[in-house]
Protein backbone atom coordinates (compact mmCIF):
# COMPACT_ATOMS: atom_id res chain seq x y z
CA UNK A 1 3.98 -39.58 29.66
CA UNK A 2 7.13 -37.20 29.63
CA UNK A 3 8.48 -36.34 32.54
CA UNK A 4 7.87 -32.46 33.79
CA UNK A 5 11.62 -31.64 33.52
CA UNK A 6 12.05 -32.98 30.22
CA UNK A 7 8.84 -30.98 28.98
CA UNK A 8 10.27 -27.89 30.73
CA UNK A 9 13.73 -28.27 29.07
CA UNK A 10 12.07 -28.45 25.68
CA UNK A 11 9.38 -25.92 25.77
CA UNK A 12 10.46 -23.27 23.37
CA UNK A 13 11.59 -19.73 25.02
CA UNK A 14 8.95 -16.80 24.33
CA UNK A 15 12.24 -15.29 22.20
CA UNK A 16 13.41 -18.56 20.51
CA UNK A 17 13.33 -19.30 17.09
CA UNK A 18 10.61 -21.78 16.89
CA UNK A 19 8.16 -19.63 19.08
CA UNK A 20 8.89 -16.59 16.39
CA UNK A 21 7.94 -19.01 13.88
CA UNK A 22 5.02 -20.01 15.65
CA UNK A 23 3.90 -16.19 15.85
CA UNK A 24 4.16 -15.76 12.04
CA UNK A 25 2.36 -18.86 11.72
CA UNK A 26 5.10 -21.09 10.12
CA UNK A 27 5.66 -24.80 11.63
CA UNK A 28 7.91 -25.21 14.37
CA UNK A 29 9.60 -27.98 12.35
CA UNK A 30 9.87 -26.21 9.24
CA UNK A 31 14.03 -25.39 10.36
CA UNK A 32 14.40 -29.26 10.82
CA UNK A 33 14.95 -29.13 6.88
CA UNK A 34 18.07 -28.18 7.27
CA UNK A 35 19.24 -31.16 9.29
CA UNK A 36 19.61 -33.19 5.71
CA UNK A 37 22.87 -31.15 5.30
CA UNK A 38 23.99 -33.61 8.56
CA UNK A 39 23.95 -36.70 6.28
CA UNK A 40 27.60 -35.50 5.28
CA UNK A 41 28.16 -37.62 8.44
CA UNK A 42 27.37 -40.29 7.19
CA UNK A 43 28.42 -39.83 3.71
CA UNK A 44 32.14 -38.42 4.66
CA UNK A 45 33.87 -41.64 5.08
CA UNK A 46 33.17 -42.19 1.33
CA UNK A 47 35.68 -40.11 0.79
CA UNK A 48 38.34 -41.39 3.51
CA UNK A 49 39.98 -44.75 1.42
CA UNK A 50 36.81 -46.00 -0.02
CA UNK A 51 34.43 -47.86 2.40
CA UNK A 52 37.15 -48.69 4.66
CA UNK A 53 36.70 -45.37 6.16
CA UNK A 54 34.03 -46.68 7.71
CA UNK A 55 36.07 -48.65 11.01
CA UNK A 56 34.58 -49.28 14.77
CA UNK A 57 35.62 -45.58 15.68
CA UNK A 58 34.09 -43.70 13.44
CA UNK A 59 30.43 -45.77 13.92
CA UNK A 60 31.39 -45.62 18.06
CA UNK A 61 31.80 -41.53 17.58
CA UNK A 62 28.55 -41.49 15.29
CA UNK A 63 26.51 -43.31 17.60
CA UNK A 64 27.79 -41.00 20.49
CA UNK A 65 28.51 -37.37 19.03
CA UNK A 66 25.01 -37.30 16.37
CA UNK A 67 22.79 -37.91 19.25
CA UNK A 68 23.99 -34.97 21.14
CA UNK A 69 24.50 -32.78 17.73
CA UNK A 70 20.72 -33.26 17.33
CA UNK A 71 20.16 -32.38 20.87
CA UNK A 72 22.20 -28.65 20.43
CA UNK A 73 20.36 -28.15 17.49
CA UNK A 74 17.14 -28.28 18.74
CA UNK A 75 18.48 -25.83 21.38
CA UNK A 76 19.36 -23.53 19.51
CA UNK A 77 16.29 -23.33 17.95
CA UNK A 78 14.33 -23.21 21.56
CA UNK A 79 16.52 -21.55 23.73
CA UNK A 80 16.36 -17.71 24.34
CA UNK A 81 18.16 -15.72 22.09
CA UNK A 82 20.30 -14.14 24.57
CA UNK A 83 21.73 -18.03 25.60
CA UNK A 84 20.87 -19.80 21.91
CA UNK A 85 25.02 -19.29 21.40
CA UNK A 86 26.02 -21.28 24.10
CA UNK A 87 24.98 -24.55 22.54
CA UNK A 88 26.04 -23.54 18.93
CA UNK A 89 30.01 -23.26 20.22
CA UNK A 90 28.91 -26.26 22.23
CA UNK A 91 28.51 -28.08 18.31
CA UNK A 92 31.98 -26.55 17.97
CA UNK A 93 32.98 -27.96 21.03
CA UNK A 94 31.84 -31.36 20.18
CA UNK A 95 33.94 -31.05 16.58
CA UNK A 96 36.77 -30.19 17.85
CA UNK A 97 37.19 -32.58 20.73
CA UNK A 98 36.84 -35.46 17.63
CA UNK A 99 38.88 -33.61 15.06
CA UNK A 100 41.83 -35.87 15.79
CA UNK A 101 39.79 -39.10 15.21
CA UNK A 102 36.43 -38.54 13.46
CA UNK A 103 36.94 -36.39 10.36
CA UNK A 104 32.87 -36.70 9.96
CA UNK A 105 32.57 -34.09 13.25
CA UNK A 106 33.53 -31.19 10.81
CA UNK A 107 29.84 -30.87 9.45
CA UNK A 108 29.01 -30.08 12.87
CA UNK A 109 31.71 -27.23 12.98
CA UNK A 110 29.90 -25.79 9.84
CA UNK A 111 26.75 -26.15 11.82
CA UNK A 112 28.04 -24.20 14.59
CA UNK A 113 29.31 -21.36 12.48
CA UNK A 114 25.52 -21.46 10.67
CA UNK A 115 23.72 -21.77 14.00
CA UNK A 116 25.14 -18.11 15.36
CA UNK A 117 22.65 -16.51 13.47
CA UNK A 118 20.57 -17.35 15.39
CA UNK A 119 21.90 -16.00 18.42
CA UNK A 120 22.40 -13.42 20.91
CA UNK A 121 19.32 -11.07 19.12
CA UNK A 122 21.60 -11.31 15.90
CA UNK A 123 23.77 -8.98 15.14
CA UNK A 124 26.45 -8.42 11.95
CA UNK A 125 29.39 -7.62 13.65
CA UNK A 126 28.97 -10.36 16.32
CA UNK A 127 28.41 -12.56 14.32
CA UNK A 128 31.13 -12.29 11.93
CA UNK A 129 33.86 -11.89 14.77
CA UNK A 130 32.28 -15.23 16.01
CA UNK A 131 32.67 -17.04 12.53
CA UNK A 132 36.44 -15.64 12.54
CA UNK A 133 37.15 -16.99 16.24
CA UNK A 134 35.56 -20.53 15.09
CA UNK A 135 37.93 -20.77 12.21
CA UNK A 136 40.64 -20.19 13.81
CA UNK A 137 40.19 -22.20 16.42
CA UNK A 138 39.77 -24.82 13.87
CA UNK A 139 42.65 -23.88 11.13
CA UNK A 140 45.45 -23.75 14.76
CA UNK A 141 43.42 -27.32 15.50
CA UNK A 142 44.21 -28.74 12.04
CA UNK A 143 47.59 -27.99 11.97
CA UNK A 144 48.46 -29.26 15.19
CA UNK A 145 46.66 -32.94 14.19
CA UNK A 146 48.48 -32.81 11.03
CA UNK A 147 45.29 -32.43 8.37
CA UNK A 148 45.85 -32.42 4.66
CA UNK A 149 46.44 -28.71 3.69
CA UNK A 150 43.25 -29.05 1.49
CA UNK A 151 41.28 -29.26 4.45
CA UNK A 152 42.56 -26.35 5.66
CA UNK A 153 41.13 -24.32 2.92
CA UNK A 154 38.45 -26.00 1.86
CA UNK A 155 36.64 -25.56 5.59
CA UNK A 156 36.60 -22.18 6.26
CA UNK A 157 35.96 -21.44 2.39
CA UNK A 158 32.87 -23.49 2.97
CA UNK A 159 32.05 -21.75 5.91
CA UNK A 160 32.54 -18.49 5.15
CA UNK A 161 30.36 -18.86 1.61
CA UNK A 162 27.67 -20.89 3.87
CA UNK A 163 27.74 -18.22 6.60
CA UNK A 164 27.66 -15.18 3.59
CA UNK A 165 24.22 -16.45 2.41
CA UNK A 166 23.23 -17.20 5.44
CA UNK A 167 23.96 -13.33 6.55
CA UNK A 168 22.34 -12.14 3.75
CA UNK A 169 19.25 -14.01 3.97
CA UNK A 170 18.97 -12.52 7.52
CA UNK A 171 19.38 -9.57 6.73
CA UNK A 172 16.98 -9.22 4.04
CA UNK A 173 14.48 -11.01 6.71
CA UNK A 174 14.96 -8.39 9.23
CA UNK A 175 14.74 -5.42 6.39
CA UNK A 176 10.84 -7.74 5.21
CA UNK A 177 10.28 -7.30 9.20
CA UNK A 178 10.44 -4.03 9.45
CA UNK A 179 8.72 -2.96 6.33
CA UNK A 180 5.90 -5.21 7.32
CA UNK A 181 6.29 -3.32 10.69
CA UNK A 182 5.88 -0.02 8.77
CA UNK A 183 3.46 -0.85 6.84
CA UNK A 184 0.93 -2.34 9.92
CA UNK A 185 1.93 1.11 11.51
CA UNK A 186 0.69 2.97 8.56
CA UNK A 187 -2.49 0.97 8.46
CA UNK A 188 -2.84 1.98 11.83
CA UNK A 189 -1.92 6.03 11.58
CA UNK A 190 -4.40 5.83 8.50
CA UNK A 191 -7.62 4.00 10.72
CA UNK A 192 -6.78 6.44 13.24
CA UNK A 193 -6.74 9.46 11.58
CA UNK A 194 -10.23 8.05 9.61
CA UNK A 195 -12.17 7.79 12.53
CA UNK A 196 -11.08 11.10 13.94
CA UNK A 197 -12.03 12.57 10.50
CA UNK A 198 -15.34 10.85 10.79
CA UNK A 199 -16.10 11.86 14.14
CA UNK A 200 -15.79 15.67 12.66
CA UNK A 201 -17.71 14.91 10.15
CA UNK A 202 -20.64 13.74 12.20
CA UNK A 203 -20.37 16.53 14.62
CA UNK A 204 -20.31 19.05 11.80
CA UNK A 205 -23.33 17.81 10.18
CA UNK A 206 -25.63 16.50 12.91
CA UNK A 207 -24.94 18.66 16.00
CA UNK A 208 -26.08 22.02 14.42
CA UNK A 209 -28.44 20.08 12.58
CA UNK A 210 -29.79 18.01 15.77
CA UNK A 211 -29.72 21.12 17.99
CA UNK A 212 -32.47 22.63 15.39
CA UNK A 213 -34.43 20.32 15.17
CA UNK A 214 -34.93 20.28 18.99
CA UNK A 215 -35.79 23.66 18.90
CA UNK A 216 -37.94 23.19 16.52
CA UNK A 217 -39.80 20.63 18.02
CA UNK A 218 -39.99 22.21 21.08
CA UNK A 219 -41.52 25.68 20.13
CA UNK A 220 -44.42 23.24 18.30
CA UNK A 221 -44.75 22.01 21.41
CA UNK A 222 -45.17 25.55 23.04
CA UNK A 223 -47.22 26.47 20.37
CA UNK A 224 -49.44 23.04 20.22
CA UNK A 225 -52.59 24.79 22.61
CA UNK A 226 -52.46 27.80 21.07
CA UNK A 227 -51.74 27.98 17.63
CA UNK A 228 -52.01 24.70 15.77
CA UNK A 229 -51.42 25.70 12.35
CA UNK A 230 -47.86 27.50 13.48
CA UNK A 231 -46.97 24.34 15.35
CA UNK A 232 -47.56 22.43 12.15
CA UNK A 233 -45.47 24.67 10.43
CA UNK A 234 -42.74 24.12 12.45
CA UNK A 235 -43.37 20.39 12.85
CA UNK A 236 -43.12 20.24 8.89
CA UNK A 237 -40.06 22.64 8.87
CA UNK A 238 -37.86 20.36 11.49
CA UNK A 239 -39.09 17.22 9.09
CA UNK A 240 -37.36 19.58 6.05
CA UNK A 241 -34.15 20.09 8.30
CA UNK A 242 -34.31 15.80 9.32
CA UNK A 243 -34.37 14.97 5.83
CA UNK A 244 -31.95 17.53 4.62
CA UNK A 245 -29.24 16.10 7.22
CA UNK A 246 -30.21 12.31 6.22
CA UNK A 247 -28.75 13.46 2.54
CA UNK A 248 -25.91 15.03 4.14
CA UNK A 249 -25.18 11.71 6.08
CA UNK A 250 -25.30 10.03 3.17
CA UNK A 251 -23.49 12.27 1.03
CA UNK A 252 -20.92 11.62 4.08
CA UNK A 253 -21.11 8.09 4.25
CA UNK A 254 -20.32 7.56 0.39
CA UNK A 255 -17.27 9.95 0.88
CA UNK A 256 -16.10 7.06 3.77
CA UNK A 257 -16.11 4.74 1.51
CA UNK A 258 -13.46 6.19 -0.54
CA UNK A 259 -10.97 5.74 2.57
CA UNK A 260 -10.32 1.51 2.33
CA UNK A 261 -8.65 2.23 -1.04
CA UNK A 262 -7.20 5.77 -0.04
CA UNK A 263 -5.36 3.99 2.91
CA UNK A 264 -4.49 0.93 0.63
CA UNK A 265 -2.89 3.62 -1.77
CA UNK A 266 -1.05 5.63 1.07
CA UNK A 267 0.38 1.94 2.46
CA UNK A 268 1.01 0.43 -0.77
CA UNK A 269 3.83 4.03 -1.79
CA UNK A 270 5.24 3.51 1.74
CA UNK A 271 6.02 -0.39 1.12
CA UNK A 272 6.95 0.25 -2.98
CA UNK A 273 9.18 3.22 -1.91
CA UNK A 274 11.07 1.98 1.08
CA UNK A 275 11.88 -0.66 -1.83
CA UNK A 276 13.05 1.67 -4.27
CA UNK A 277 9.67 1.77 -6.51
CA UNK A 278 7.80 4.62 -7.86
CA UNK A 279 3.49 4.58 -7.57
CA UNK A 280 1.81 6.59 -9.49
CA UNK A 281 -1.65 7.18 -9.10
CA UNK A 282 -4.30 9.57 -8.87
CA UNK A 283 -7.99 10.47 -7.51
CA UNK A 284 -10.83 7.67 -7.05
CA UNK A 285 -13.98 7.53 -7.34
CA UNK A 286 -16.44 8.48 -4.29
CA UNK A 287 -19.31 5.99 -5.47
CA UNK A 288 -18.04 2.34 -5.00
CA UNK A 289 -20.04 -0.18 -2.92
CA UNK A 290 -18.25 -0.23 0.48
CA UNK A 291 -17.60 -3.98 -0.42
CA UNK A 292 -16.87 -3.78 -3.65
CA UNK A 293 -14.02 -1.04 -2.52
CA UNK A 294 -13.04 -3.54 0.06
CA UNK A 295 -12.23 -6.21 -2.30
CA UNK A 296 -10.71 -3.83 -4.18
CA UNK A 297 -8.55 -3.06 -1.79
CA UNK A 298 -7.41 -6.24 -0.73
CA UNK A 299 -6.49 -7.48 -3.83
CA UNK A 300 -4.28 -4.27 -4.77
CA UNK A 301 -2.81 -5.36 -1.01
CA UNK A 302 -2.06 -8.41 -2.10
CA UNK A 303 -0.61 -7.23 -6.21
CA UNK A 304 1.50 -4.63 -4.18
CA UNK A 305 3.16 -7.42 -1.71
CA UNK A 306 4.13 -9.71 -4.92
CA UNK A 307 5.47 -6.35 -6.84
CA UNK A 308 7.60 -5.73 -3.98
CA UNK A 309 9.16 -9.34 -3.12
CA UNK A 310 9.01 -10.66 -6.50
CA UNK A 311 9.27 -8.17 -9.71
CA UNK A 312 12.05 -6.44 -9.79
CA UNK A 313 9.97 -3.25 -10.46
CA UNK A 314 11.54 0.46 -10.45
CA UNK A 315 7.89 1.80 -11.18
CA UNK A 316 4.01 0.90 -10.76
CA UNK A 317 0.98 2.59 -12.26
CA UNK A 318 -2.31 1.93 -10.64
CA UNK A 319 -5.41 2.99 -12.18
CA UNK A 320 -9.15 2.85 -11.06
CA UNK A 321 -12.14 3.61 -13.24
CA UNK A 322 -15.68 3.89 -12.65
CA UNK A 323 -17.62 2.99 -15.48
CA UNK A 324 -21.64 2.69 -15.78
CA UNK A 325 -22.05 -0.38 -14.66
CA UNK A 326 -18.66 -1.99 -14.12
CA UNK A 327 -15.30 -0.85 -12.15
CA UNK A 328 -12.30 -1.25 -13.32
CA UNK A 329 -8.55 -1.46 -11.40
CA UNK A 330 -5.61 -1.82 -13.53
CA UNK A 331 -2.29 -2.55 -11.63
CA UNK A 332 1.07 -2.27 -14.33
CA UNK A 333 4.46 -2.45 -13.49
CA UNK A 334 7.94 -2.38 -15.38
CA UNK A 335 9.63 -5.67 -14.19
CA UNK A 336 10.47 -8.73 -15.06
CA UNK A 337 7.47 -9.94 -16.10
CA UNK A 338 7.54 -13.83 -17.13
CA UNK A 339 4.20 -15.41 -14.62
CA UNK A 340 3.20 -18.88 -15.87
CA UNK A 341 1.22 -20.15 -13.01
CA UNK A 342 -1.26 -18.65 -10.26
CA UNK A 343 0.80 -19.15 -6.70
CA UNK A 344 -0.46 -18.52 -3.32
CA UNK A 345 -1.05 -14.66 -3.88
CA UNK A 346 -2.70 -14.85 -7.18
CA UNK A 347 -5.10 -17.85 -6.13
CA UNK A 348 -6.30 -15.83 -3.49
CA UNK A 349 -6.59 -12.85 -5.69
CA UNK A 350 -8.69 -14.76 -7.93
CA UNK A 351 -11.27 -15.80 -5.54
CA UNK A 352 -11.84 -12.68 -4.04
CA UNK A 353 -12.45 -11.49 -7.28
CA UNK A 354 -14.93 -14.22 -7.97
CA UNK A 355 -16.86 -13.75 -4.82
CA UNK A 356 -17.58 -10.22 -6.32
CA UNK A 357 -18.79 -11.68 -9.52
CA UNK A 358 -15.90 -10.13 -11.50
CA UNK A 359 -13.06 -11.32 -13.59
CA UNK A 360 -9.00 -10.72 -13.30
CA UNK A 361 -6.77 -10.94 -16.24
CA UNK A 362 -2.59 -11.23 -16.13
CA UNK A 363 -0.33 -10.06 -18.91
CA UNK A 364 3.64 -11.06 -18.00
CA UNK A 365 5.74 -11.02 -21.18
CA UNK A 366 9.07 -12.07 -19.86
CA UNK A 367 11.21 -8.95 -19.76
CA UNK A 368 8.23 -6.15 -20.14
CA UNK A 369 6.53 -6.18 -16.83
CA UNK A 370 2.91 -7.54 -15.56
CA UNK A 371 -0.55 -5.92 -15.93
CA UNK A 372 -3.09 -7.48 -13.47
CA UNK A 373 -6.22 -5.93 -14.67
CA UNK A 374 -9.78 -6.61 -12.40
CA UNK A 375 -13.37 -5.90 -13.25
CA UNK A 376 -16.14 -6.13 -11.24
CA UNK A 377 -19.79 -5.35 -11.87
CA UNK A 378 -21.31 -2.69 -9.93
CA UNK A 379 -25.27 -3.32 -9.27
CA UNK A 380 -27.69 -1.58 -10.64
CA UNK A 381 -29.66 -0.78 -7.34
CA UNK A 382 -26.54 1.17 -6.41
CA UNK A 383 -26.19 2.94 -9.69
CA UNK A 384 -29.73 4.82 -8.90
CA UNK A 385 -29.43 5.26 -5.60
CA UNK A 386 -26.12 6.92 -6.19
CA UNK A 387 -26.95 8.79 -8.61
CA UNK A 388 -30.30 10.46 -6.92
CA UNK A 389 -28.02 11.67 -3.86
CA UNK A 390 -24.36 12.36 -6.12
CA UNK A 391 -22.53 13.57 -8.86
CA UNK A 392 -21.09 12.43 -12.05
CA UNK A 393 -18.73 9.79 -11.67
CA UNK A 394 -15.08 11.05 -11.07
CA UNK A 395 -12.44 10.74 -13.95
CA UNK A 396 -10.37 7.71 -14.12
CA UNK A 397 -7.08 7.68 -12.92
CA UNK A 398 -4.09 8.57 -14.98
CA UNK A 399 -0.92 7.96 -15.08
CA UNK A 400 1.52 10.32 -14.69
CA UNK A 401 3.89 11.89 -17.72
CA UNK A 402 6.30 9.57 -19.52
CA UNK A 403 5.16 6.52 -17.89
CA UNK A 404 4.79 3.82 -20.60
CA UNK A 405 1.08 3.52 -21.89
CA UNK A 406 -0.45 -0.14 -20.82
């Protein structure tokens, strides 16, 4: 059983690290990785007169400084941001009180310099003027013990070309955030302004509609005692007006079902072009199976997010046809080009497209782009139903001008 305080003093702060990773639903011990990098402890004395670096004080300092090294890095990773920096200068601490006798503390001075990114609801500036302090602190430390001058340029040029990556991986983590931020919020505006458009929609066609029908009925009724046939009449004529607005409704309806891809479209040029890409695409067709369109939808979700992390695209064509008995999205883009395998995203793609009894093809030449093309079979109930209550399908989409031809 662990003792209360212990539990308290390890339970991860609602702004750490590990509890944002939680939230995104990564493991909490995913970060622990990173602790192999500490076997330089271990491995240091190597390098220190062959294995007689290894003496009584550097495996006393191991077995006391490593312990408490492990301790501050789980802190950092489960304290609040705002305190999170207060045990990464205590890792710097802990190097330099052992610079003069354990030469293996220095990987926890590169630690410490790493672990500020973490910090203090991270930013640049901050961070670097922190790195700077750190080294020299550590440069005015070496000196004054007498290190090697090697040392003193060999640390900080580690550390500042760990810390660089390290920045820049941060960054580009908090740019991912906020496009995935953006896009959610776009989702959102898009829903939103759907269901208001809906709710306009209905009230257009059914409240006049409705209100006549009422009428209608209710002048039958007046009319019931004393003139049947005219009652009838009007009993038949509000059945005309019912029937009339059922075709409207679902005239409606099929127009809805447009809007899964139509906000998929609007999402997908507001993630590609905060990135620098160009979509190009054009109408759709009115007359898709709601879940055919939603599958549709989800996988041009999905070809959008691996355009954006992973091809090096400047421009994507999407195109959508509605053929007799088939539909047809093809997705085409100008990067690099060069899939071999199915990952995560395509997998997934794959058996969506499955479940809808279609197939999904990839062509990735290395250098000439990708062209994820999907076909699913539309069924033939829908095809007459459709076509009792709608017109013609709509053209396929083009691409624009001077776009290369898939």
């Amino acid at each position: 059983m662990i003792p209360a305080f212990i539990a308290r003093w390890f339970a991860p702060a609602p702004d750490s690290g590990v509890a944002e990773d939680i939230r995104r639903g990564k493991s909490p011990w995913a970060d622990s990785v990173h602790l192999l990098w500490s076997f330089w402890v271990f491995i240091t004395p190597l390098f220190d007169n062959g294995l007689h670096g290894y003496t009584m004080t550097w495996l006393l300092c191991t077995l006391g400084s490593y312990p408490v090294f492990l301790l501050l890095y789980a802190k950092v990773q489960l304290a609040s941001r705002r305190t999170a920096h207060f045990y990464a200068w205590g890792m710097a601490a802990l190097s330099f009180g052992l610079m003069r006798w354990y030469p293996s503390g220095l990987s926890y001075f590169v630690y410490a310099c790493v672990m500020l990114a973490h910090c203090d609801m991270w930013r640049f500036r901050l961070y670097v003027i922190q790195v700077l302090l750190l080294n020299v602190i550590y440069v005015g430390l070496a000196l004054w013990i007498g290190y090697s001058p090697s040392l003193l340029v060999i640390m900080p040029t580690t550390v500042f070309a760990i810390c660089t990556i390290v920045a820049v991986e941060h960054l580009n983590k908090e740019k991912n955030a906020a496009l995935s931020l953006s896009h959610d919020e776009v989702r959102r505006l898009a829903a939103t302004a759907e269901r208001e458009r809906i709710g306009r929609d209905l009230h257009d066609l059914l409240g006049h509609t409705l209100s006549l029908i009422t009428l209608k009925l209710e002048l039958s009724r007046k009319l019931f005692d004393r003139d049947v046939d005219a009652a009838k009449r009007e009993v038949e004529e509000a059945e005309k007006v019912a029937r009339h607005a059922l075709a409207e409704v679902r005239s409606a309806v099929t127009g809805i079902r447009a809007t899964d891809l139509a906000a998929e479209l609007a999402s997908a040029r507001l993630l590609l072009e905060s990135s620098r890409v160009h979509l190009e695409y054009g109408s759709l067709p009115v007359d898709l199976p709601v879940e055919i369109e939603r599958g549709l939808s989800l996988v041009l979700r999905e070809a959008v997010t691996n355009i954006a992390r992973h091809a090096g695209a400047s421009r994507v064509q999407v195109e959508l046809v509605r053929e007799h008995a088939s539909a047809c999205m093809q997705i085409n883009d100008n990067g690099q080009g060069g899939i071999t395998s199915d990952g995560n995203g395509l997998c997934g793609m794959r058996e969506r497209v499955r479940a809808m009894g279609g197939s999904l093809t990839i062509e990735s030449p290395r250098g000439n782009g990708t062209r994820l093309r999907v076909v699913v079979p539309v069924p033939a109930l829908r095809l007459v139903e459709t076509s009792r209550n709608l017109p013609a399908a709509t053209s396929p989409v083009r691409a624009a001008p001077g776009y290369p031809a898939a």
